[in-house]
C-alpha atoms as a PDB file:
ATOM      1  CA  UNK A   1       0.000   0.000   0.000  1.00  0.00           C
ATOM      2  CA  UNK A   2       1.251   3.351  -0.728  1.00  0.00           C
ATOM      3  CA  UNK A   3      -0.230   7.009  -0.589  1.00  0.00           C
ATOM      4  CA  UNK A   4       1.107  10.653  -0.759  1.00  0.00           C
ATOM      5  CA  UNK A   5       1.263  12.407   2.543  1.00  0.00           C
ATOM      6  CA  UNK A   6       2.322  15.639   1.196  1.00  0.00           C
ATOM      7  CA  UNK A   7       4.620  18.000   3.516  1.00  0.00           C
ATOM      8  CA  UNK A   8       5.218  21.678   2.851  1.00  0.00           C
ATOM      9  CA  UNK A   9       9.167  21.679   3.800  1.00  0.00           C
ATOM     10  CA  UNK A  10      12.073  22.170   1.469  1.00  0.00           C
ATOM     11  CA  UNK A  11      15.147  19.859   0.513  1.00  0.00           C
ATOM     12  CA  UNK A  12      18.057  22.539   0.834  1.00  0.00           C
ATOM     13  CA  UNK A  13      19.525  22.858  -2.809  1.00  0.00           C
ATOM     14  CA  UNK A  14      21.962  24.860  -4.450  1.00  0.00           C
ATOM     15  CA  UNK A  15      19.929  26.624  -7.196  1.00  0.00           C
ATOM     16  CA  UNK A  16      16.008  26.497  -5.741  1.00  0.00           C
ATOM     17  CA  UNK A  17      14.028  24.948  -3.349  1.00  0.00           C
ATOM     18  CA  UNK A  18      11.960  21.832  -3.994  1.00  0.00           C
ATOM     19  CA  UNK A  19       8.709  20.814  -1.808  1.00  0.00           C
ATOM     20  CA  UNK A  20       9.341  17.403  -0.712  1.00  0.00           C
ATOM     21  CA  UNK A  21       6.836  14.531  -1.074  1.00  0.00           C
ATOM     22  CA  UNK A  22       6.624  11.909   1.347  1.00  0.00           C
ATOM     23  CA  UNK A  23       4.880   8.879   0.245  1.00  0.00           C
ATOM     24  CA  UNK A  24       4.155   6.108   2.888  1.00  0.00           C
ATOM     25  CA  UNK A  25       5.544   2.509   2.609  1.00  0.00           C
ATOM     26  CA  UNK A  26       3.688   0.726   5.245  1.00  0.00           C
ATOM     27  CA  UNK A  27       6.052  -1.299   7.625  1.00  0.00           C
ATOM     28  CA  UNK A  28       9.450  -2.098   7.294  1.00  0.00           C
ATOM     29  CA  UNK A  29       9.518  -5.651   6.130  1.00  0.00           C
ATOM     30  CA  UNK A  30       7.356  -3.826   3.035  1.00  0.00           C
ATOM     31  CA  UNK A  31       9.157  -1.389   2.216  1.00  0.00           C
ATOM     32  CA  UNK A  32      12.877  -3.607   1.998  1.00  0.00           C
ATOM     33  CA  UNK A  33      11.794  -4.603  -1.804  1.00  0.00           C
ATOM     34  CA  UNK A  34      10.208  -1.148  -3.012  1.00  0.00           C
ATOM     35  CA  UNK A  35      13.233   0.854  -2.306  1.00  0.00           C
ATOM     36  CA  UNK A  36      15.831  -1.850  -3.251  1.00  0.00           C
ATOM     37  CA  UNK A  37      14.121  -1.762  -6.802  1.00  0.00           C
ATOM     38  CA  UNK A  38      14.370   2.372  -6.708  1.00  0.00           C
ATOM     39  CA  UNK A  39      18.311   1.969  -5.448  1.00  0.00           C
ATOM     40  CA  UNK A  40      19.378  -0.583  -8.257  1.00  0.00           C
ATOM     41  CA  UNK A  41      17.548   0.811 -11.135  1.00  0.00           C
ATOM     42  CA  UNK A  42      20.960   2.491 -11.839  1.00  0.00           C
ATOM     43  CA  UNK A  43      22.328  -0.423 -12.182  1.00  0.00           C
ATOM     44  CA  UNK A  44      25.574   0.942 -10.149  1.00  0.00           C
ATOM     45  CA  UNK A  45      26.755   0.194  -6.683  1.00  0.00           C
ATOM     46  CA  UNK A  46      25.013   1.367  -3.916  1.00  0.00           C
ATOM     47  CA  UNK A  47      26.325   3.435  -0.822  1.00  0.00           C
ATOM     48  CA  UNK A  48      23.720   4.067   1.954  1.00  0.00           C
ATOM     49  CA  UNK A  49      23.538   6.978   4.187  1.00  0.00           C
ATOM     50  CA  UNK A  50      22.459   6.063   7.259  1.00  0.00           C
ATOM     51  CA  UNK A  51      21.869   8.465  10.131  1.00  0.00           C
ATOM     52  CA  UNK A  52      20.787   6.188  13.545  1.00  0.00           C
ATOM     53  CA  UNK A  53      19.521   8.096  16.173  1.00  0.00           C
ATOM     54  CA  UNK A  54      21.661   8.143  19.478  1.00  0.00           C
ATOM     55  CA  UNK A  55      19.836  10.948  22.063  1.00  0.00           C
ATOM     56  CA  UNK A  56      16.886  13.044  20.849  1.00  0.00           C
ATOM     57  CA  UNK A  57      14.052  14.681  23.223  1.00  0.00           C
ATOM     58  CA  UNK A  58      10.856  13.078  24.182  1.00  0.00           C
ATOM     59  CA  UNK A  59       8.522  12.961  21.057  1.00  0.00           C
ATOM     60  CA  UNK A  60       5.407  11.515  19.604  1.00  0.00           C
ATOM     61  CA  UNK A  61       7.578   8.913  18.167  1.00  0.00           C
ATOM     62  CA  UNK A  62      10.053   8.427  21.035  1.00  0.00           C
ATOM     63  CA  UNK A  63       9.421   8.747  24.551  1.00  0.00           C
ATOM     64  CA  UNK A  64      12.860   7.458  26.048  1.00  0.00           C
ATOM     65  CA  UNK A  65      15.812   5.552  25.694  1.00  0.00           C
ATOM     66  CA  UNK A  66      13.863   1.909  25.101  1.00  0.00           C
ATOM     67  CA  UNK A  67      12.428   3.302  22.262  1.00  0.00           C
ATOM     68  CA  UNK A  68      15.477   4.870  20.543  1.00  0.00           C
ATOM     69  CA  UNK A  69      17.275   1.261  21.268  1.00  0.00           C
ATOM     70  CA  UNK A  70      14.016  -0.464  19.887  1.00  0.00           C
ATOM     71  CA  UNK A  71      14.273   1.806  16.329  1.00  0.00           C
ATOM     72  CA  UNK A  72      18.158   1.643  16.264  1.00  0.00           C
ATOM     73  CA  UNK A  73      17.545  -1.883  15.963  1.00  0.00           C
ATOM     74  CA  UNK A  74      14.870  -2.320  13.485  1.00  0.00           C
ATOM     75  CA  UNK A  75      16.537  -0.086  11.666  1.00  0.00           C
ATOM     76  CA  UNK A  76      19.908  -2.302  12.071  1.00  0.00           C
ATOM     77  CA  UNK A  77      18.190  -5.323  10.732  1.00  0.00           C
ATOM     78  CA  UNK A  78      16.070  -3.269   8.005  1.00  0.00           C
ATOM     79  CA  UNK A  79      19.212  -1.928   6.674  1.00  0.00           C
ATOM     80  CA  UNK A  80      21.164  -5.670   6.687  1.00  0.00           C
ATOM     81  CA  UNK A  81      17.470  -7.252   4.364  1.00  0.00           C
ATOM     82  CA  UNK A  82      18.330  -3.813   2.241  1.00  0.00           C
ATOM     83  CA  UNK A  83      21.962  -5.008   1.316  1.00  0.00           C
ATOM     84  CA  UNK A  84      20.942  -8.814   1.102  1.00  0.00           C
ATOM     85  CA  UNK A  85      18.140  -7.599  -1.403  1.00  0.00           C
ATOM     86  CA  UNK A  86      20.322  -5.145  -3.133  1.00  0.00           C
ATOM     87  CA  UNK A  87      23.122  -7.967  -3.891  1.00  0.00           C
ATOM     88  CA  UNK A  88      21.128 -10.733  -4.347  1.00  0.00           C
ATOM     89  CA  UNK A  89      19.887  -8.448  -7.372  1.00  0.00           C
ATOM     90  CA  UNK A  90      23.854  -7.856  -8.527  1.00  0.00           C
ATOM     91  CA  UNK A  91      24.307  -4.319  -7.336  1.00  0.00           C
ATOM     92  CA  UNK A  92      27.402  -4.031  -4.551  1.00  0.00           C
ATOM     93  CA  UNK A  93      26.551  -2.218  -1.782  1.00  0.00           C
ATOM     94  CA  UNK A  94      27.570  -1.226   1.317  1.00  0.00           C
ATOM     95  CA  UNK A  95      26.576   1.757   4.352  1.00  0.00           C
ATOM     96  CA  UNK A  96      27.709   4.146   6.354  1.00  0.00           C
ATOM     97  CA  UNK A  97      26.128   4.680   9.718  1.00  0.00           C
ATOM     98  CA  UNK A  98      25.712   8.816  11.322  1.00  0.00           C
ATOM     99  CA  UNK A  99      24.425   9.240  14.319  1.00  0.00           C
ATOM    100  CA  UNK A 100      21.607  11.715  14.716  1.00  0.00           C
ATOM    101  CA  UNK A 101      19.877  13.701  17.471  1.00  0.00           C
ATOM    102  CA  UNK A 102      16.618  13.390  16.224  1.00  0.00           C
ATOM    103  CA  UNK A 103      14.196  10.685  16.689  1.00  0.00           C
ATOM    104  CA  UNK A 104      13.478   9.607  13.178  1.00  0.00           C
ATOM    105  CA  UNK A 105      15.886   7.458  10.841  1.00  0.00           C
ATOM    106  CA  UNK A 106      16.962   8.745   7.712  1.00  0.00           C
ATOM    107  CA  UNK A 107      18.343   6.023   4.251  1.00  0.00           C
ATOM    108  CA  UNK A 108      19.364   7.325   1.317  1.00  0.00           C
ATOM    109  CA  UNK A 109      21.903   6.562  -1.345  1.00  0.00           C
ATOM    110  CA  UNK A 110      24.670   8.617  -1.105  1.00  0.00           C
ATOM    111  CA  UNK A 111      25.885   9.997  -4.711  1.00  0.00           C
ATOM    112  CA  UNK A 112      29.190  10.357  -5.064  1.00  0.00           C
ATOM    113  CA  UNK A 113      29.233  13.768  -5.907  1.00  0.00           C
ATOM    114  CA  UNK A 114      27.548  15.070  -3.319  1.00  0.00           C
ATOM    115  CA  UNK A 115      29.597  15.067  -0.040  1.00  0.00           C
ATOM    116  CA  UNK A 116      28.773  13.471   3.330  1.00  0.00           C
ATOM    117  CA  UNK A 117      28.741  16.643   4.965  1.00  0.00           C
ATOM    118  CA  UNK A 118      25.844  17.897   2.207  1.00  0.00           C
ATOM    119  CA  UNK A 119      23.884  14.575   3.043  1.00  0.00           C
ATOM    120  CA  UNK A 120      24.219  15.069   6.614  1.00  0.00           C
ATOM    121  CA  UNK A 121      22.893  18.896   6.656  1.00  0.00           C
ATOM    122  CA  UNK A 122      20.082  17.816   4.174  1.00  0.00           C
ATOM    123  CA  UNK A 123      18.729  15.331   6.778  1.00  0.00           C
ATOM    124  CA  UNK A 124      18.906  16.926   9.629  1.00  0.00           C
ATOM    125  CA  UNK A 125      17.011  19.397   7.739  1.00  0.00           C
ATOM    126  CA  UNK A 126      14.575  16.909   6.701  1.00  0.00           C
ATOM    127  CA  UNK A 127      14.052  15.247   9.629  1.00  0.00           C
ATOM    128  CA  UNK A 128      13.909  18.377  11.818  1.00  0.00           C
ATOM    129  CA  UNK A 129      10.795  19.392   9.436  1.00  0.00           C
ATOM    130  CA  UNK A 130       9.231  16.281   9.422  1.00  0.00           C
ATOM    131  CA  UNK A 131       5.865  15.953  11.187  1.00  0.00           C
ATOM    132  CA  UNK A 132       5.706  12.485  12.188  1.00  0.00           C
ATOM    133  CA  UNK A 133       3.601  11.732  15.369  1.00  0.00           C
ATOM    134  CA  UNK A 134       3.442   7.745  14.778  1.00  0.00           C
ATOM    135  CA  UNK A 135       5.724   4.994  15.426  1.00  0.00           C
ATOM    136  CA  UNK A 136       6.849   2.337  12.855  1.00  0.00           C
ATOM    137  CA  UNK A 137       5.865   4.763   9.845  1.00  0.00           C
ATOM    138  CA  UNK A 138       8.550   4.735   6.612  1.00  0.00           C
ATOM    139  CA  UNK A 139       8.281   6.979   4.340  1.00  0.00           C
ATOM    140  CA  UNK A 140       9.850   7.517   1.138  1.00  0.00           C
ATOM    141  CA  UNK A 141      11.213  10.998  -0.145  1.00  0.00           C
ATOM    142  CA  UNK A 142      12.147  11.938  -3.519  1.00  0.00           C
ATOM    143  CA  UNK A 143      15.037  14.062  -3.569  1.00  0.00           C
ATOM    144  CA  UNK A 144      17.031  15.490  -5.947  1.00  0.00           C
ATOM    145  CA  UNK A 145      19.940  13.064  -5.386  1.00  0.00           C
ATOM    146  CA  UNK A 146      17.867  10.070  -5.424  1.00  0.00           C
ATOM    147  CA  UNK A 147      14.710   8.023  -2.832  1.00  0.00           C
ATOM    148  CA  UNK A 148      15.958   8.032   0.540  1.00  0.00           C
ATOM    149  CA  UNK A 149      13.664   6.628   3.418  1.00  0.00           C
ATOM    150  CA  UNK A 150      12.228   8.648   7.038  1.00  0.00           C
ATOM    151  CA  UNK A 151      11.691   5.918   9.356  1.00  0.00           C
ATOM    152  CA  UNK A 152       9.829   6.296  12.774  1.00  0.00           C
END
């Protein structure tokens, strides 16, 4: 099942600013095959950005430190069915794990021109615009460098 949840916040960009679209997956084990079959379409390896939150404030999605262990680790498994999906399809891949302050998850592909730095400032962007008041949500962006998933 997917539908549009459309947000009014911007994906920082060098020459204008985009309104992003979120578009909801459904649960985790669903959304593994989706956005493997967006990330090899290129037909190119496959680096993930992966920002894992570590300490954020009490939120809708996150009251305390069980919580942020309980995502962490869903999203730890989530992102080991992504890799086993992405090279059982031929396309190397491999991550690279940022911690984050906020209490959403954020998966993209990173592009190798953009820098990690970029990525990182783009999510915390992102996520610090996102309204998300449910747990287990995952929601697909589409940004200019390519899908990339918020996960609650």
């Amino acid at each position: 099942m997917v539908s549009v949840v459309p947000r009014s916040f911007s994906m920082p960009s060098p020459s204008a600013k985009q309104e992003l679209q979120l578009n909801e997956l459904g649960s985790l084990t669903d959304a593994v095959e989706p956005f493997a079959r967006l990330l090899s379409q290129t037909g190119h390896s496959v680096r993930l950005h992966c920002s894992i939150p570590m300490w954020s404030s009490p939120s809708d999605t996150c009251l305390d430190l069980h919580d942020l262990h309980d995502l962490r680790s869903r999203i730890l498994l989530f992102i080991h069915d992504l890799l086993e999906s992405l090279r059982a399809a031929g396309i190397p891949a491999s991550y690279r794990l940022a911690p984050s302050n906020s209490s959403l998850c954020f998966i993209c592909a990173l592009p190798t021109e953009l820098s990690a730095p970029k990525v990182r400032s783009a999510a915390v962007e992102i996520l610090q615009n996102a309204n998300i008041h449910a747990r287990e949500k995952v929601l697909l962006a589409d940004l200019e460098c390519g899908p990339a998933l918020i996960i609650s």
